[in-house]
C-alpha atoms as a PDB file:
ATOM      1  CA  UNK A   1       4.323   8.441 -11.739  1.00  0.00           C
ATOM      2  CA  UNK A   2       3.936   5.434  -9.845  1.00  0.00           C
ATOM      3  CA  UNK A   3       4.843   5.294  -5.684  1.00  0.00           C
ATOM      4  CA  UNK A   4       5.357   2.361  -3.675  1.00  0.00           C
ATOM      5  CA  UNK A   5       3.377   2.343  -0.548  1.00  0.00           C
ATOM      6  CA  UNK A   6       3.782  -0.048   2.636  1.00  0.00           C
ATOM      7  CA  UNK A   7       2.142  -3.108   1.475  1.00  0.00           C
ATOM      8  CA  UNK A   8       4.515  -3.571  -1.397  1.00  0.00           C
ATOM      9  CA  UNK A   9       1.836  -2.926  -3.873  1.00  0.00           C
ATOM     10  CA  UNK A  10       2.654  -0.268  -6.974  1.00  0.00           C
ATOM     11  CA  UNK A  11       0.004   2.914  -6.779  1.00  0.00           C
ATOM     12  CA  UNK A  12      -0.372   4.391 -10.247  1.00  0.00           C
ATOM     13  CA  UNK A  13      -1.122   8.257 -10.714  1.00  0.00           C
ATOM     14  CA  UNK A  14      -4.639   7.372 -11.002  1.00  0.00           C
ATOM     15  CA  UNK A  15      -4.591   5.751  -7.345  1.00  0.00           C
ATOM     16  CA  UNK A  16      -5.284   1.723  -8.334  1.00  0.00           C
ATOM     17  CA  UNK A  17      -2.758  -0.296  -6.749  1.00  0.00           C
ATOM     18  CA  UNK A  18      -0.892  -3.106  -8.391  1.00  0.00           C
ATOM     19  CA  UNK A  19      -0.442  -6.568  -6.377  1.00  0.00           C
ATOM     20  CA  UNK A  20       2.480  -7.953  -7.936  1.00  0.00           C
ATOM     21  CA  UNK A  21       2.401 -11.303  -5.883  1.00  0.00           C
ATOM     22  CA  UNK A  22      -0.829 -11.765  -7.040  1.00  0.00           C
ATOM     23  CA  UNK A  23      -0.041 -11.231 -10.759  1.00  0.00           C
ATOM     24  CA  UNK A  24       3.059 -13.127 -10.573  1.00  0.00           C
ATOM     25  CA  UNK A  25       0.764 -16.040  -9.051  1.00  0.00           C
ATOM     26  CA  UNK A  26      -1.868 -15.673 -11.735  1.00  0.00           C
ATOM     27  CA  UNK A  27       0.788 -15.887 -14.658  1.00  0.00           C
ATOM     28  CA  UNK A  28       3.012 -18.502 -12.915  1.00  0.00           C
ATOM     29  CA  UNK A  29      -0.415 -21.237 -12.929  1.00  0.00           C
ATOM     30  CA  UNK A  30      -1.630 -20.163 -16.579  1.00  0.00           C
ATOM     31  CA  UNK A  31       1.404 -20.455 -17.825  1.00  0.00           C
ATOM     32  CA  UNK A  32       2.316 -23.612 -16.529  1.00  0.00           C
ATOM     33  CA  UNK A  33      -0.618 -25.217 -16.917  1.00  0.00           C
ATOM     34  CA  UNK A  34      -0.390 -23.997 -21.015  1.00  0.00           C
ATOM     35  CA  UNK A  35       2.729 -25.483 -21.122  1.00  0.00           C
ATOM     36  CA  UNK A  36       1.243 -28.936 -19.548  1.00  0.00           C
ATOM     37  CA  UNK A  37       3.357 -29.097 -16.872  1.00  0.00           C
ATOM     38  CA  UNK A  38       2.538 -30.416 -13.233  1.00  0.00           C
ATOM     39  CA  UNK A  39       3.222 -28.523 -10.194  1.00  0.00           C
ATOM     40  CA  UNK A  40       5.144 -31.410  -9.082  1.00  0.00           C
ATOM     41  CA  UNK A  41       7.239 -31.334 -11.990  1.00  0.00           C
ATOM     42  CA  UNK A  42       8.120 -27.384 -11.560  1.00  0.00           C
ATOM     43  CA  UNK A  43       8.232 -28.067  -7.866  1.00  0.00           C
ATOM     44  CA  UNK A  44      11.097 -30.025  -9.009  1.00  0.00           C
ATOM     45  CA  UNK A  45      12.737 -28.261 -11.461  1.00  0.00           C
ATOM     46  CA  UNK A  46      13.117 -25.040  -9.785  1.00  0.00           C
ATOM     47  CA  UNK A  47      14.533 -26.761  -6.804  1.00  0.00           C
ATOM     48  CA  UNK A  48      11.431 -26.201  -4.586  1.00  0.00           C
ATOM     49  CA  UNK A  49       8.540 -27.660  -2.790  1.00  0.00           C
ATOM     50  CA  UNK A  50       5.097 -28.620  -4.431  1.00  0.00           C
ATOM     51  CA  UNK A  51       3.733 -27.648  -1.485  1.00  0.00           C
ATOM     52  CA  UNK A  52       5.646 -24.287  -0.801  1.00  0.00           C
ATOM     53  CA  UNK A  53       4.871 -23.657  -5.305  1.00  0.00           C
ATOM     54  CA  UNK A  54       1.277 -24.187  -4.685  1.00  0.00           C
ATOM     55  CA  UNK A  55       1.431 -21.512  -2.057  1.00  0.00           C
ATOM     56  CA  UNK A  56       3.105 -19.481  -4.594  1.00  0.00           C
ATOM     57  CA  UNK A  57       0.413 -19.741  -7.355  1.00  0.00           C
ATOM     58  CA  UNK A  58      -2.071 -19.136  -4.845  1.00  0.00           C
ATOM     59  CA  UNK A  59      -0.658 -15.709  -3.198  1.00  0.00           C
ATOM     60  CA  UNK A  60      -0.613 -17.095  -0.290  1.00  0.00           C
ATOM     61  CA  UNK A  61       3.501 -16.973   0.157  1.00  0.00           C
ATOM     62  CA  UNK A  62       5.947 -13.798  -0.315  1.00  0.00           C
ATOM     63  CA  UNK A  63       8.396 -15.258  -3.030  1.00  0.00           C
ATOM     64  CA  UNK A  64      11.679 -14.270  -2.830  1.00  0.00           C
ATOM     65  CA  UNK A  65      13.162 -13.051  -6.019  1.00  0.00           C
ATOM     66  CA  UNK A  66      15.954 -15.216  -6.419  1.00  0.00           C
ATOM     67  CA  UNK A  67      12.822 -18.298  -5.884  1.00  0.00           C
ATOM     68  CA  UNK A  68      10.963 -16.097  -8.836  1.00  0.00           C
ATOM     69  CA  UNK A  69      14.088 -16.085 -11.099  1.00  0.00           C
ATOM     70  CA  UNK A  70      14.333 -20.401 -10.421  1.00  0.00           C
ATOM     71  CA  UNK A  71      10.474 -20.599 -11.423  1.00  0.00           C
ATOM     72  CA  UNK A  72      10.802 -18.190 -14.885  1.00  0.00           C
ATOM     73  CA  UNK A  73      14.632 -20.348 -15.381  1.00  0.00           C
ATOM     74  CA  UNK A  74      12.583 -23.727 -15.070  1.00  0.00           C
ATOM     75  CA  UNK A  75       9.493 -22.698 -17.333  1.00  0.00           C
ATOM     76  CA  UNK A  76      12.056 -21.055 -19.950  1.00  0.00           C
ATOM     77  CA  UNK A  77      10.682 -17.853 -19.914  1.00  0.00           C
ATOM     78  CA  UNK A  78      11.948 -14.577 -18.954  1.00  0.00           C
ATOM     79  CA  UNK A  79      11.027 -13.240 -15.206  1.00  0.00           C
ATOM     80  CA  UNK A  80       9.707 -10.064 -16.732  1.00  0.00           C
ATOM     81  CA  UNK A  81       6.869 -12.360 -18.171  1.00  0.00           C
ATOM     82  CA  UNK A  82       5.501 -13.546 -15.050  1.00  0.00           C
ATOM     83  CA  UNK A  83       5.048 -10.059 -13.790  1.00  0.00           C
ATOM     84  CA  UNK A  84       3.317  -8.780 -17.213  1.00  0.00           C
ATOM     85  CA  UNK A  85       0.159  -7.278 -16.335  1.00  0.00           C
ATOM     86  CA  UNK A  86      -1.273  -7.951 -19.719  1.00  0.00           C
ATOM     87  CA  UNK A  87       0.629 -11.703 -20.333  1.00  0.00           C
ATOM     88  CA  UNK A  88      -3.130 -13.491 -20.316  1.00  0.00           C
ATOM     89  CA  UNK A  89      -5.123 -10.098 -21.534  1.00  0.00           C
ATOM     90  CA  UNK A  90      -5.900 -11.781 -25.312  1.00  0.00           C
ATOM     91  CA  UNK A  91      -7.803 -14.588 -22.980  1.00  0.00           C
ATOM     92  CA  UNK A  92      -9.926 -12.185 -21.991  1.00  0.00           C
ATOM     93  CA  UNK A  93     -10.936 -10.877 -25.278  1.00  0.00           C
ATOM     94  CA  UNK A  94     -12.436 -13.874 -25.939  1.00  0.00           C
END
């Protein structure tokens, strides 16, 4: 059964904790950069800052959810997929 502790991190019954800002960062840049799109150009689309969306894909900011909903509405994909733990995982296997 999973908890949530202080940090906003998920711990698992097996104790590892979960940073969702930092997998939400990781899948927002490989995404978008396998879709060929600039940060400038998502900046934009999503009604944002480059500067605050490179923040973003580095961890470095605490996105709101409605500002995570804009990001998944201007890449076309569903929010749910930017917080997939496994999204990238076939990468890996190779």
């Amino acid at each position: 059964m999973a908890v949530l502790n202080s940090s906003l991190t998920i711990m698992n019954s097996a104790s590892q904790s979960i940073d969702y800002r930092k997998i939400f960062a990781r899948n927002l840049r490989k995404y978008r950069r396998f879709i060929e799109k600039s940060q400038e150009s998502l900046a934009l689309d999503a009604e944002m800052s480059r500067s605050y969306l490179n923040g973003v894909e580095l961890g470095k900011r605490n996105i709101s959810i409605d500002n995570m909903g804009a990001l998944a509405h201007a890449l076309k994909i569903p929010l749910k997929d930017l917080l997939d733990l496994n999204l990238f995982d076939a990468e890996k296997a190779e």
